[in-house]
Protein backbone atom coordinates (compact mmCIF):
# COMPACT_ATOMS: atom_id res chain seq x y z
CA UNK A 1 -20.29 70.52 17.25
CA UNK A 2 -22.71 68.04 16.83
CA UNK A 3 -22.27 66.93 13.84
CA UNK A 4 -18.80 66.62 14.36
CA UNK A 5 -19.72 64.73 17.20
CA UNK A 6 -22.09 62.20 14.95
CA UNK A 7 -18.79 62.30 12.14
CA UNK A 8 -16.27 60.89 14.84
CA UNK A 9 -18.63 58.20 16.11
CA UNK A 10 -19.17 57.47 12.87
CA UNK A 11 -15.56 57.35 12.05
CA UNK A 12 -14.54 55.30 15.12
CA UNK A 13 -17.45 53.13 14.22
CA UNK A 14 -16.06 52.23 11.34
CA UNK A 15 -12.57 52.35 12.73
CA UNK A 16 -13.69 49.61 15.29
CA UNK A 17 -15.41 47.64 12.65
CA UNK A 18 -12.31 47.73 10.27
CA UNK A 19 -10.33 46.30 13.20
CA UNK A 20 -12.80 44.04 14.38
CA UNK A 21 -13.09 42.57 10.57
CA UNK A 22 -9.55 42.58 10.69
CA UNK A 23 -9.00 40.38 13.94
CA UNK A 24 -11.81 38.20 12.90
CA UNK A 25 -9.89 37.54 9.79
CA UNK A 26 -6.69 36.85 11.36
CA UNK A 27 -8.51 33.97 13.38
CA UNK A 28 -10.38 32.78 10.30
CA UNK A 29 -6.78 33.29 8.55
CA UNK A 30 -5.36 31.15 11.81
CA UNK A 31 -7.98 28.65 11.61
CA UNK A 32 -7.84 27.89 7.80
CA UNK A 33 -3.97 27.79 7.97
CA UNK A 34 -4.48 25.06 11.60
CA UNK A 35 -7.25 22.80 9.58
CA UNK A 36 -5.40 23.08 6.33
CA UNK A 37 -2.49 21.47 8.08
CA UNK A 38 -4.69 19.26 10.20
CA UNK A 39 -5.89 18.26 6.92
CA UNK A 40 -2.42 18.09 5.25
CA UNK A 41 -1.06 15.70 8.12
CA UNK A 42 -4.49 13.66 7.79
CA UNK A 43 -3.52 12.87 3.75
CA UNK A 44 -0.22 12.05 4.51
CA UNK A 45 -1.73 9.69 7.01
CA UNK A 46 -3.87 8.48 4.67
CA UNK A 47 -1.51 8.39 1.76
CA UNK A 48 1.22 5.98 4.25
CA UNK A 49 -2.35 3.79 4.93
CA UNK A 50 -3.27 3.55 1.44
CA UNK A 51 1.00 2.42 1.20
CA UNK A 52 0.80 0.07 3.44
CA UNK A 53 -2.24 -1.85 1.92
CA UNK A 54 -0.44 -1.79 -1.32
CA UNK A 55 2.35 -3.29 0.40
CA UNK A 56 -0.01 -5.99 1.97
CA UNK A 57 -1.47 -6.95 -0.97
CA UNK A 58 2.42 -7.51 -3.10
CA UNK A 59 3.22 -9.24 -0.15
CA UNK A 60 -0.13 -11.25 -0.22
CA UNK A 61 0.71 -12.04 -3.84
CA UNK A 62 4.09 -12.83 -3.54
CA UNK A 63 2.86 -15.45 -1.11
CA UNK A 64 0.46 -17.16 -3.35
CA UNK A 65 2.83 -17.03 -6.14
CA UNK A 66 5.30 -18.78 -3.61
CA UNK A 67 2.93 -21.56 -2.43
CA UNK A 68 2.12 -21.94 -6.51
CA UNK A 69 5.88 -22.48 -7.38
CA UNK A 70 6.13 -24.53 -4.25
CA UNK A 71 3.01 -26.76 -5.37
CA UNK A 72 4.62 -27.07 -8.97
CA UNK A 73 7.65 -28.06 -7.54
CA UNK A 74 6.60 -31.06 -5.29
CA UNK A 75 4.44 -31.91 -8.66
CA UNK A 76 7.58 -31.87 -10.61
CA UNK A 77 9.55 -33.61 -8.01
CA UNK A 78 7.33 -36.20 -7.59
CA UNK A 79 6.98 -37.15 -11.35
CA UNK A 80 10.87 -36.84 -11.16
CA UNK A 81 10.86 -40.23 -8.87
CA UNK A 82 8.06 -41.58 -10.14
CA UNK A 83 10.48 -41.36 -13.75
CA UNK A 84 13.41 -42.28 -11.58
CA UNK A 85 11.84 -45.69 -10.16
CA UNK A 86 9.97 -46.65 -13.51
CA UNK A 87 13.96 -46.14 -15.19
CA UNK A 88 15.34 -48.14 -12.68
CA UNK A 89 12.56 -51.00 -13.36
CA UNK A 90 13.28 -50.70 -17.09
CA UNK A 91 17.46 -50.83 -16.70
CA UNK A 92 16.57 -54.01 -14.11
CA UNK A 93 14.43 -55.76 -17.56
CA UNK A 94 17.39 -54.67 -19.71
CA UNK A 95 20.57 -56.01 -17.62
CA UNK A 96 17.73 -59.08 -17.37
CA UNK A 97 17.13 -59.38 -21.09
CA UNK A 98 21.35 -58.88 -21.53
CA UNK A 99 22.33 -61.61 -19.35
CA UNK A 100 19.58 -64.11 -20.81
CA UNK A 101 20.98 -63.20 -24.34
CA UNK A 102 24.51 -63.38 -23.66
CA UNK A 103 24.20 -66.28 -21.24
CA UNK A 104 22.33 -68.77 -23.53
């Protein structure tokens, strides 16, 4: 009786362990599965920062590239009147050197 005593400690020993291995992995289970999301959430959080600086810096670029065109353009505009004036100085010499020639 003894022994049988000794078997079904034994076997409610390792009853009680199975279980208690089996809870405790159920909350390991539970707590991989909450910092696996936690983690999952955090590199989609990451992911929409690293985005957004992307976006930053093509709209950083995009703005230097504007201010370059811009700066070409005034160049080009002002070399346009600068052209402009000096044609208008050379058409006032030529309707001057017409009317001397057909005048005289």
């Amino acid at each position: 009786m003894r022994m049988m005593n000794k078997i079904g400690i034994g076997i409610m020993a390792a009853v009680g362990t199975a279980a208690a291995v089996g809870a405790g992995s159920k909350i390991v289970d539970n707590h991989r599965r909450k910092w696996f999301d936690n983690g999952y959430k955090s590199s989609h959080f990451a992911g929409f920062i690293d985005g957004a600086k992307s976006m930053v810096s093509i709209a950083e670029e995009t703005a230097t590239l504007a201010q370059k065109v811009n700066q070409n353009s005034t160049v080009i505009r002002e070399k346009y009147e600068k052209l402009c004036e000096e044609f208008e100085e050379l058409q006032e010499n030529y309707d001057d050197l017409c009317e001397d020639y057909y005048n005289d």
